[in-house]
Protein backbone atom coordinates (compact mmCIF):
# COMPACT_ATOMS: atom_id res chain seq x y z
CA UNK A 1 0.00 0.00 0.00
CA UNK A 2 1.44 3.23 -0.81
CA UNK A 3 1.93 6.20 1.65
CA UNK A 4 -0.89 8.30 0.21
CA UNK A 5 -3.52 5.78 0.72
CA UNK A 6 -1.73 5.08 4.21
CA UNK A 7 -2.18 8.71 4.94
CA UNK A 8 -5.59 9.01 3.40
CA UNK A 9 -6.71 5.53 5.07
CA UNK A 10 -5.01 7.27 9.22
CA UNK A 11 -7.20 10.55 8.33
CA UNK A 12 -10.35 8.84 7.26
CA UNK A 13 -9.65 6.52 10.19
CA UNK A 14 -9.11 8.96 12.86
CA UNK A 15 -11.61 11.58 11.59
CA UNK A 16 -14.34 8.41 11.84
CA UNK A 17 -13.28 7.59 15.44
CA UNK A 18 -13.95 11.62 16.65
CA UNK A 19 -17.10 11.09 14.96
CA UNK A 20 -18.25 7.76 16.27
CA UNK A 21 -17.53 8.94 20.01
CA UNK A 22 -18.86 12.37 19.31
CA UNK A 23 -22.27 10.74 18.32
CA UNK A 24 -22.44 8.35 21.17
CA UNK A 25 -21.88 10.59 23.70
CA UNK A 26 -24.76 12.56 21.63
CA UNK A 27 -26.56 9.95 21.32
CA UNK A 28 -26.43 9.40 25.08
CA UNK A 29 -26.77 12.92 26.18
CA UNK A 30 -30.00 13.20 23.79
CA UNK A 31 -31.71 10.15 24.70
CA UNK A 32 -31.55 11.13 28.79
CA UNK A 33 -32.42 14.64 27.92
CA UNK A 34 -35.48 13.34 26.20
CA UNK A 35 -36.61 10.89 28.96
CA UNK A 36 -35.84 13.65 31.57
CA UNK A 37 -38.25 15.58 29.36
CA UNK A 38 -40.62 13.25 29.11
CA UNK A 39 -40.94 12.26 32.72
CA UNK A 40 -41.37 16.26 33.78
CA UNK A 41 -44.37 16.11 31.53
CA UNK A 42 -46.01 12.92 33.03
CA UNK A 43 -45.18 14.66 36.47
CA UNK A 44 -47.24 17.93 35.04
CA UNK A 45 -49.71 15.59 33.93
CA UNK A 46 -50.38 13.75 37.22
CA UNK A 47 -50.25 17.61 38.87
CA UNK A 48 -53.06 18.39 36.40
CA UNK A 49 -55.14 15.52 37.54
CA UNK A 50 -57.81 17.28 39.61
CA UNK A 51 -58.71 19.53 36.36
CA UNK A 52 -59.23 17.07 33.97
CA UNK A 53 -61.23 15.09 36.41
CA UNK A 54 -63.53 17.76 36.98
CA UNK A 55 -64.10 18.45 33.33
CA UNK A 56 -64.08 14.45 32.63
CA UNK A 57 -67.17 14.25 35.61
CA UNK A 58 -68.67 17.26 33.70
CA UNK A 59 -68.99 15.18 30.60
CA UNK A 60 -70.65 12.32 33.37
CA UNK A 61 -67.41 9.80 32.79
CA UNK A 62 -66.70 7.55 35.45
CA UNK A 63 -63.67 8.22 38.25
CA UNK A 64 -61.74 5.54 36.84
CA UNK A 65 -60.80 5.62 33.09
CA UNK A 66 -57.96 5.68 30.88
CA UNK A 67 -57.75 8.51 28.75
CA UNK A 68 -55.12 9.97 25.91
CA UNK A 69 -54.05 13.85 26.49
CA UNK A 70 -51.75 13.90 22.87
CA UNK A 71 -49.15 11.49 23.69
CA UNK A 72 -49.55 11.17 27.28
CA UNK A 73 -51.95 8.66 28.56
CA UNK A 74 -53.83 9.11 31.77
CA UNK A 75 -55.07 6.74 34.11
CA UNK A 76 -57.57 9.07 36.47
CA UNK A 77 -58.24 7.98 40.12
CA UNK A 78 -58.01 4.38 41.22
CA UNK A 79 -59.04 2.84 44.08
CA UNK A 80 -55.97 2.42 46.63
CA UNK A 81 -56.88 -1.50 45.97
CA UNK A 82 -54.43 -3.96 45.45
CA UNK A 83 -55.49 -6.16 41.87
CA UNK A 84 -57.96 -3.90 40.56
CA UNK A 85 -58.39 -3.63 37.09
CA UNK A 86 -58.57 -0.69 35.35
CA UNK A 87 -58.11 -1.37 31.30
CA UNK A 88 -54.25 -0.25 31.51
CA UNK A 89 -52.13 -1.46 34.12
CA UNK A 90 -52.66 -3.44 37.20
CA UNK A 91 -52.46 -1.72 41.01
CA UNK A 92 -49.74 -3.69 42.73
CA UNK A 93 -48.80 -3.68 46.96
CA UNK A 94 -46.27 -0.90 45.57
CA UNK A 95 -48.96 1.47 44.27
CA UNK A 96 -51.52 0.82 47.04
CA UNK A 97 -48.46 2.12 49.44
CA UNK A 98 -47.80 5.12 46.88
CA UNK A 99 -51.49 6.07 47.01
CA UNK A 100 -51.85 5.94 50.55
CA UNK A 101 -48.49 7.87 50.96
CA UNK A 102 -45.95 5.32 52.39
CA UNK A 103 -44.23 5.54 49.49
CA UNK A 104 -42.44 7.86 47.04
CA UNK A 105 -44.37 8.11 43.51
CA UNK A 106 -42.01 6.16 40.80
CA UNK A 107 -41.22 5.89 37.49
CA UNK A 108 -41.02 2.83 35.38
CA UNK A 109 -41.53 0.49 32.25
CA UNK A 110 -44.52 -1.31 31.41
CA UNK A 111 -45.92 -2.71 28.40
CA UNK A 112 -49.88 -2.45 27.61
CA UNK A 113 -51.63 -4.39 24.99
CA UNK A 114 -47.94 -5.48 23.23
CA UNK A 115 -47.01 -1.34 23.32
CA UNK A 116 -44.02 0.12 25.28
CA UNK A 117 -44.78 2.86 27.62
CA UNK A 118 -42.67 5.27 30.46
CA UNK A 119 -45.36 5.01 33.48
CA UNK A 120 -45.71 7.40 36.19
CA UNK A 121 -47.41 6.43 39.21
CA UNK A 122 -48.25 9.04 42.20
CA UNK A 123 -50.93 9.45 44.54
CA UNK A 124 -54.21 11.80 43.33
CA UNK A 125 -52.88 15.30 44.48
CA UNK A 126 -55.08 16.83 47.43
CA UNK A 127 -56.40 13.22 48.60
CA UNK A 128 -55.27 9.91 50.14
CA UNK A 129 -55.98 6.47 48.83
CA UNK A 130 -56.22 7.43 45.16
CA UNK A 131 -53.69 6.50 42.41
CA UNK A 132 -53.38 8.17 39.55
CA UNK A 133 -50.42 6.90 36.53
CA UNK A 134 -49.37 9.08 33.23
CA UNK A 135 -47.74 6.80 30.84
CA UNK A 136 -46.15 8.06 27.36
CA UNK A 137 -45.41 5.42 24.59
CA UNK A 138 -41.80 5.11 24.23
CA UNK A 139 -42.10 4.54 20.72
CA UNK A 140 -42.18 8.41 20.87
CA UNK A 141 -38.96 8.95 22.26
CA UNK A 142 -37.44 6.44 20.69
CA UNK A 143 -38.67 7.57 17.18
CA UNK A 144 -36.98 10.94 18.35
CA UNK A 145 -33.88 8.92 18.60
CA UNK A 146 -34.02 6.81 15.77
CA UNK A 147 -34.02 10.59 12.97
CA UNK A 148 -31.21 11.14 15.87
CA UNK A 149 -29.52 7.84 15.33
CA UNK A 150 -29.97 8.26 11.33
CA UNK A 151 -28.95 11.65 11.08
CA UNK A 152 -25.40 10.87 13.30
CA UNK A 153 -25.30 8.51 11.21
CA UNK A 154 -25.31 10.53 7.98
CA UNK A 155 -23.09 12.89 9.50
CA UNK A 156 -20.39 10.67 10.65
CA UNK A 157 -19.93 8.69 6.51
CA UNK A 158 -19.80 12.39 5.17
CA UNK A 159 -17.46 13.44 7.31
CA UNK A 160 -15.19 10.13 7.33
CA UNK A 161 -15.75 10.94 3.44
CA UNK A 162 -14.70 14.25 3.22
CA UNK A 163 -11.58 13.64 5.93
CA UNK A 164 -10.86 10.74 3.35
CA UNK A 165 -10.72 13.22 0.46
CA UNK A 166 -9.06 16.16 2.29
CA UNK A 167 -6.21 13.88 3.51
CA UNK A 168 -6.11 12.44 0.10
CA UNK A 169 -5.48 15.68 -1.83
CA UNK A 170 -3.48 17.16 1.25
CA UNK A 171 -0.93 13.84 1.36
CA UNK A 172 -0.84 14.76 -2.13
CA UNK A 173 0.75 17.87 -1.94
CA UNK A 174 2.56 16.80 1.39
CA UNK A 175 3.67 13.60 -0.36
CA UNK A 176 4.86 15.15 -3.54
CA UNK A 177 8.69 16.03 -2.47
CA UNK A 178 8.41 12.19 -1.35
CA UNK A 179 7.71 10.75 -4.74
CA UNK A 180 10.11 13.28 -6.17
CA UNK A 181 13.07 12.06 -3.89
CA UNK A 182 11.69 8.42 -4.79
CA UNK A 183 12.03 9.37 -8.54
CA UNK A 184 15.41 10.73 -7.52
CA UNK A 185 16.38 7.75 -5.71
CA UNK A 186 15.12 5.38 -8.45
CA UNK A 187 17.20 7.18 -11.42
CA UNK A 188 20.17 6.92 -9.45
CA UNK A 189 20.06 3.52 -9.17
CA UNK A 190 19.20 2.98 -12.86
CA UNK A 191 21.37 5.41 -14.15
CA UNK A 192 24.15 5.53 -11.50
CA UNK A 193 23.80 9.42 -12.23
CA UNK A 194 24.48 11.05 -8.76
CA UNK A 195 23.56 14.67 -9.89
CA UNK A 196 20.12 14.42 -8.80
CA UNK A 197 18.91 16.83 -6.60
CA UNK A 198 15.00 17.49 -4.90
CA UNK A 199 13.63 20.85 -4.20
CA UNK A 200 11.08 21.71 -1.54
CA UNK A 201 10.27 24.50 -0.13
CA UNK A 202 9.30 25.21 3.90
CA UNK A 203 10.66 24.35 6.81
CA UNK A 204 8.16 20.62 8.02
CA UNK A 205 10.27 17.64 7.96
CA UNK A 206 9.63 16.68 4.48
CA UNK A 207 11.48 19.92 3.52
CA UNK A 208 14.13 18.74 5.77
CA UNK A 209 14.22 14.81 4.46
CA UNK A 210 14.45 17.01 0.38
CA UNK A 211 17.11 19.36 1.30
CA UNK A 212 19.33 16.26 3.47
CA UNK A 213 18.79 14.41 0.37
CA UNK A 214 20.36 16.69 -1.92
CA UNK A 215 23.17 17.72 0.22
CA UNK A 216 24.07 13.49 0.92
CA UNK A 217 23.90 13.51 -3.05
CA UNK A 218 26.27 16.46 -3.68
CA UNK A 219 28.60 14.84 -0.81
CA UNK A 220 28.41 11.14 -2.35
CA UNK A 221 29.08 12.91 -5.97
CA UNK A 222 31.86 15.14 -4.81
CA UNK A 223 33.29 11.74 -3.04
CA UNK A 224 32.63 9.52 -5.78
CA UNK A 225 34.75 12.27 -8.14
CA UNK A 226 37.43 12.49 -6.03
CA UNK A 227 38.01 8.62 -5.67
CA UNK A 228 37.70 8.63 -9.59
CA UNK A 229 40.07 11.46 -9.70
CA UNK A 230 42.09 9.72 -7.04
CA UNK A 231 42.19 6.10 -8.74
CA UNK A 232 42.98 8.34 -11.73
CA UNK A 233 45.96 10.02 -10.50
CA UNK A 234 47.51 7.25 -8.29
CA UNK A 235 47.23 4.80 -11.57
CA UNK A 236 49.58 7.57 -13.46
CA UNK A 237 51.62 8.10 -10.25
CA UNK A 238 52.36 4.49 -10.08
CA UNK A 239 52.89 3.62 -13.74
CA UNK A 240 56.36 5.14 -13.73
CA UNK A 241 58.18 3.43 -11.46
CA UNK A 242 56.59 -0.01 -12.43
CA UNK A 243 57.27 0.63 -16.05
CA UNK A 244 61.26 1.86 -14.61
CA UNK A 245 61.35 -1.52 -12.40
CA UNK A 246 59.88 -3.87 -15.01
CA UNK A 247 62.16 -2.44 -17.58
CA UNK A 248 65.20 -3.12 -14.98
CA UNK A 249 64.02 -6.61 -14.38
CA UNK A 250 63.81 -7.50 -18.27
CA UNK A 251 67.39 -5.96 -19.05
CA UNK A 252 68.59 -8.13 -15.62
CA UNK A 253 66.69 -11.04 -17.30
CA UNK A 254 68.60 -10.63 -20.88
CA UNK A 255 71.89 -11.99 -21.61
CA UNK A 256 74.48 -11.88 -18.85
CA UNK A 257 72.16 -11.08 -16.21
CA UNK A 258 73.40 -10.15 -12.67
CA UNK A 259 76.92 -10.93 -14.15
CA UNK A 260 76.83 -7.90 -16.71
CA UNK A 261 78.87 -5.25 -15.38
CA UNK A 262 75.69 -2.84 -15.70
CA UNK A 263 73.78 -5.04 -13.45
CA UNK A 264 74.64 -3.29 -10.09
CA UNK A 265 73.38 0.22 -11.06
CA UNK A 266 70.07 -1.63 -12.81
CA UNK A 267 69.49 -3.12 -9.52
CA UNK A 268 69.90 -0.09 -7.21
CA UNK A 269 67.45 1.87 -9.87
CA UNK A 270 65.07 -0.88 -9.28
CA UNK A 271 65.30 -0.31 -5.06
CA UNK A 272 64.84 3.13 -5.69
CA UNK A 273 61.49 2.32 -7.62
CA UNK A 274 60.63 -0.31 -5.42
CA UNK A 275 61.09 2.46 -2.39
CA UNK A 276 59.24 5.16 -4.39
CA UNK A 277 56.31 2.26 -4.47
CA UNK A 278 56.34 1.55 -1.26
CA UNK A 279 56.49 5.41 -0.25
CA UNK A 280 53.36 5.73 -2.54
CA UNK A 281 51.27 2.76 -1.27
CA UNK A 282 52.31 3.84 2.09
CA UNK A 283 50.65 7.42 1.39
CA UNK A 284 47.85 6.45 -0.34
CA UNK A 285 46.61 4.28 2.86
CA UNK A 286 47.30 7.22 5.44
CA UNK A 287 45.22 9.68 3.33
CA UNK A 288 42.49 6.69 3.87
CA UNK A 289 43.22 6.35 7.44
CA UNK A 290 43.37 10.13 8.34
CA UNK A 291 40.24 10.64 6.64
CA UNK A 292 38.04 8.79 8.92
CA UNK A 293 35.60 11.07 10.67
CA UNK A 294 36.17 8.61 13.36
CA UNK A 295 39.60 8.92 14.72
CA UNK A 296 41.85 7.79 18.13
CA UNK A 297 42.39 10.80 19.98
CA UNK A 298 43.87 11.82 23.30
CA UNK A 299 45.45 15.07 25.12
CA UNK A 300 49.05 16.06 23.04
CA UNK A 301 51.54 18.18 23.46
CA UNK A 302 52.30 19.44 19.79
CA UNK A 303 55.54 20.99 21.47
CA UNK A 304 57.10 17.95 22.79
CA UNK A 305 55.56 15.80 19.64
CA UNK A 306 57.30 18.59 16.73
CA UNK A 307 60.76 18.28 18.46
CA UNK A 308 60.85 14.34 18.23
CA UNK A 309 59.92 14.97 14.81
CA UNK A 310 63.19 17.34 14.20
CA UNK A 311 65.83 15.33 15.82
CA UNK A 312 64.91 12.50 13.50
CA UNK A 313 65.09 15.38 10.84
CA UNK A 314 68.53 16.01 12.11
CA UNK A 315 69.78 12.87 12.10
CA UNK A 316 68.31 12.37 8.71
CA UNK A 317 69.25 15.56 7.19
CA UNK A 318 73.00 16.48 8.77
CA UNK A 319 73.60 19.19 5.81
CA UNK A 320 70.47 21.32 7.10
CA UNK A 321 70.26 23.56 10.19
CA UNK A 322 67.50 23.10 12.25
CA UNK A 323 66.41 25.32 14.89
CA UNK A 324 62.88 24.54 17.23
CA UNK A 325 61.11 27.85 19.06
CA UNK A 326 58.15 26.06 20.77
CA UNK A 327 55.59 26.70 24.05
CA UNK A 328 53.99 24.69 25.47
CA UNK A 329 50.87 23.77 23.65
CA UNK A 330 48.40 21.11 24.40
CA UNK A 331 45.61 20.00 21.80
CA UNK A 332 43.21 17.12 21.92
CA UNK A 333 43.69 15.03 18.59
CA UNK A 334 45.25 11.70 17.13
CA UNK A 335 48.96 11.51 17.74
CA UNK A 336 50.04 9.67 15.26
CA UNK A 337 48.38 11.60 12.52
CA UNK A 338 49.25 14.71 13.73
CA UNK A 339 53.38 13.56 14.08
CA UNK A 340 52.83 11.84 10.25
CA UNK A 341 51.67 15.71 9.26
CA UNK A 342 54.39 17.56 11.25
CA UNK A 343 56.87 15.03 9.78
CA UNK A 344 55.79 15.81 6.06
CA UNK A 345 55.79 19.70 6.85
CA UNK A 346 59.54 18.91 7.74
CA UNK A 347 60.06 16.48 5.13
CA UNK A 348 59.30 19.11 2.63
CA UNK A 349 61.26 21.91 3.61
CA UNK A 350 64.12 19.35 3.62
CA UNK A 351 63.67 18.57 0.35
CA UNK A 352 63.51 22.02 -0.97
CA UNK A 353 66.57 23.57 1.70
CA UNK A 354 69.75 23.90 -0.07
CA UNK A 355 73.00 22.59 1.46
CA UNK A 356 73.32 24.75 4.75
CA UNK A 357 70.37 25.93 4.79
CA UNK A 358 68.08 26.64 7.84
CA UNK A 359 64.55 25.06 8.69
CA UNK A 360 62.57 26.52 11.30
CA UNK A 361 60.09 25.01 13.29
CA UNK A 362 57.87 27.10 15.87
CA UNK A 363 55.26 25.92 18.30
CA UNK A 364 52.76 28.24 19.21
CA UNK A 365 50.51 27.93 22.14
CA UNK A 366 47.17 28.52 20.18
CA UNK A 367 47.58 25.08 18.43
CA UNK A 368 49.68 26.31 15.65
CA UNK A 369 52.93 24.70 14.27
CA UNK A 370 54.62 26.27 11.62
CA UNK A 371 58.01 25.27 9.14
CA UNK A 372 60.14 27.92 7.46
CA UNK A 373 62.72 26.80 4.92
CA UNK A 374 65.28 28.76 2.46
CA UNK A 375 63.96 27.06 -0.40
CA UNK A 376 63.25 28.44 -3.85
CA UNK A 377 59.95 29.24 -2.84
CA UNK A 378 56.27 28.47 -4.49
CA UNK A 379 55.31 30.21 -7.45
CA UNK A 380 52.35 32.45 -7.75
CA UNK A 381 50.71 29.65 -9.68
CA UNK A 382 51.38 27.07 -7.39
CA UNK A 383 50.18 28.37 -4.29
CA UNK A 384 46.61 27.65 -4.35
CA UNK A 385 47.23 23.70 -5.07
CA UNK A 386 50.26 22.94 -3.42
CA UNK A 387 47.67 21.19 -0.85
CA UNK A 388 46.16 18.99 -3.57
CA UNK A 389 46.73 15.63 -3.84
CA UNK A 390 49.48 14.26 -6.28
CA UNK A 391 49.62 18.00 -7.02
CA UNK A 392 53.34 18.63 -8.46
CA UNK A 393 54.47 21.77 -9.90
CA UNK A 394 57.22 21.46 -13.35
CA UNK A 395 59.88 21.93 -10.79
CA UNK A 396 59.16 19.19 -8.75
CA UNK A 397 58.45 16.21 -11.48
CA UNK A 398 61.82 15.91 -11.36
CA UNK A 399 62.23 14.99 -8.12
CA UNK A 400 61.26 11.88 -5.74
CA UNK A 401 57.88 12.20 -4.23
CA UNK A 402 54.32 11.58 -5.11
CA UNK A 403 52.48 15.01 -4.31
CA UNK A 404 50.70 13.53 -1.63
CA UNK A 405 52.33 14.54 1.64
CA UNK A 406 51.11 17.94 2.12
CA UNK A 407 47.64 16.46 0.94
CA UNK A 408 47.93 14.65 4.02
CA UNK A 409 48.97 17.32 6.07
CA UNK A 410 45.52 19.37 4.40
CA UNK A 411 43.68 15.81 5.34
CA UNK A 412 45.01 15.70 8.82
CA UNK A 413 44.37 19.77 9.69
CA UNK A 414 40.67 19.12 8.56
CA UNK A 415 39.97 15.65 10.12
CA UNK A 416 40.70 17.53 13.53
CA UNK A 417 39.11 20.95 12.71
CA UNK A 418 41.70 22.83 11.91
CA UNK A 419 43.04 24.30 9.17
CA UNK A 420 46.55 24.62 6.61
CA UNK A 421 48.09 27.75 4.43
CA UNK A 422 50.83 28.16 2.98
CA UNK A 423 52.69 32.20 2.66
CA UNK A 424 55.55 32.66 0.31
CA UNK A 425 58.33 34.78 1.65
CA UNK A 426 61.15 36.08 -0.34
CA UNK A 427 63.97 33.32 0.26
CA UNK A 428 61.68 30.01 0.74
CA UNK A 429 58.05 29.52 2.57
CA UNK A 430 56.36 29.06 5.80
CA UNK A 431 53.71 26.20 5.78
CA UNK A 432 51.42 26.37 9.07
CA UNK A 433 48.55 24.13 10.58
CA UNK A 434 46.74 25.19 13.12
CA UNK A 435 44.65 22.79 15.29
CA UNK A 436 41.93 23.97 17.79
CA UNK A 437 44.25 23.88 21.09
CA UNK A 438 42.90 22.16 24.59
CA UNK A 439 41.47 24.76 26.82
């Protein structure tokens, strides 16, 4: 069943329900209003006894008859004796007690001659020992009840009818940024096309569930473009040194082999490929693993973690100058990640420093760690990508590297919140990441 008749089916459903109780309790109400009615004018009746007996002994009819006033049926005064017949009802020990007094006049229901009636039996106002009894059909109230019962009745199919039809055409406007999103989601699955988008207006949850959907689709699209781009890039990043290595291994394979005098400087081009791959693969799955919105992270002192990362610099790099200006700074984030991104921010201004040159690396208190080197510098045209991954400008193709480590420096800045630039100065460049500190 779809969610419009669902909708349409609750609405007619609970609409119905308001309706049905609404009636009985109408019903109910009605029905004691109109015996309460009733039974004040067989009370009236009985009080207006005396008159109608003095008009009926006018007219020279005997004390005890049965007579019809409209609905209202009279039964004039009865001897206070126990079995007597009178042509309507009975006198029982009850109303021998009522007409003497002893007890309280009554109400009750009695059937006469295969008819219903309400029967009120008091003693003959203004003497003792008579009876008198007013008795109304209750096919009167009760055909009151039944046009009652009918038009409720009437009442409660339209309306179920016209909630039916109201919820109907409102689920239908409600409902129509729900089929559109199922269109959506239906064409992307046929089509694979992820550019869908839904449009809805307001601010009710079906808005909400539109706008979500559109923004998980630009998300999945911009994802699904940058694994294509990355597949894309990494395949041409890693063709090179394959092709170098399997070239190596076919001229080892050829004539001589590892006796031809060539063979030592084929094999250490084929470690340095081999490295190269294994520096690649090894960057490709920390840009995975630093990407996780879900990441291990503790209290860390980006102070104490940059300086481990320059004395292995130093020992690494003896030909540089390093110097370290830190404070103590405290942040809350992954460790690991954070030393891999501090380590690459080194690793780069090594690789740009020229013999005897000086890399700088401060520590500031606000979460910021920063590395200065007396490198050539970035051009103008480089700046804004030097972040990207397997970015490379012409004057680095040359050299070893993949373009990736300052994309995981970007990666690891924005995994924790934080953020990367880069400023040109005029001998080499500062690269800084700043990472909200631990208050």
């Amino acid at each position: 069943m779809s969610l419009r008749n669902r909708v349409t089916l609750a609405g007619g459903a609970v609409v119905l329900g308001a309706l049905l109780l609404t009636s009985l309790i109408l019903y109910l109400w009605q029905g004691a209003n109109l015996r309460d009615r009733h039974d004040s004018e067989l009370v009236a009746a009985v009080a207006q006894t005396p008159e109608l007996l003095s008009a009926f002994k006018q007219r020279g009819l005997p004390p005890a008859v049965v007579v019809s006033v409209g609905p209202i049926w009279l039964q004039l005064p009865l001897e206070g004796i126990e079995g007597i017949k009178s042509g309507f009802l009975p006198v029982d020990r009850r109303d021998v007690r009522v007409a003497a007094r002893e007890a309280a006049p009554y109400f009750h229901d009695a059937v006469h001659d295969g008819v219903g009636y309400r029967v009120y039996t008091a003693p003959y106002p203004g003497a003792d020992g008579l009876l008198v009894r007013a008795a109304v059909p209750v096919s009167v109230i009760d055909a009151t009840l039944d046009r009652l019962l009918a038009l409720l009745g009437m009442i409660t199919v339209a309306g179920t009818v016209l909630a039916a039809s109201g919820a109907r055409l409102a689920a239908g406007g409600v409902l129509r940024p729900v089929s559109r999103l199922t269109e959506a989601v239906e064409h992307v699955t046929a089509t694979q096309d992820l550019s869908a988008r839904v449009e809805a207006g307001g601010n009710d949850e079906i808005a909400r569930l539109a706008r979500s959907f559109s923004l998980m689709m630009g998300a999945v699209e911009e994802s699904v473009r940058t694994q294509r781009q990355l597949v894309a890039d990494a395949s041409h990043e890693l063709r090179t040194p394959l092709t170098s290595l399997n070239t190596n291994l076919e001229l080892l394979a050829e004539k001589d082999g590892l006796t031809d005098p060539e063979a030592p400087a084929l094999v250490d081009d084929a470690r340095r490929q081999a490295e190269e791959l294994k520096a690649l693969v090894n960057d490709l799955i920390d840009l995975g693993r630093y990407g996780r919105t879900e990441t291990h992270t503790e209290d860390t002192r980006l102070d104490l973690l940059a300086e481990a990362v320059v004395a292995r610099a130093t020992r690494r790099a003896p030909h540089l100058e390093f110097h370290v200006e830190s404070a103590p700074c405290l942040v809350h984030a992954d460790p690991d990640a954070v030393e891999r991104a501090v380590g690459n921010l080194v690793d780069n201004a090594v690789k740009w420093s020229p013999g005897g040159g000086r890399v700088l690396v401060r520590v500031e208190a606000g979460g910021t760690v920063s590395v200065t080197d007396q490198g050539p510098g970035i051009p103008a045209a480089d700046l804004p990508h030097i972040f990207d991954r397997f970015y490379r400008s012409p004057s680095a193709r040359s050299m070893p590297g993949s373009g990736l480590g300052l994309a995981i420096v970007r990666q690891v800045a924005e995994t924790h919140g934080g953020t990367v630039t880069a400023e040109p100065l005029n001998r080499g460049v500062q690269l800084r990441m700043s990472l909200p500190p631990t208050h």
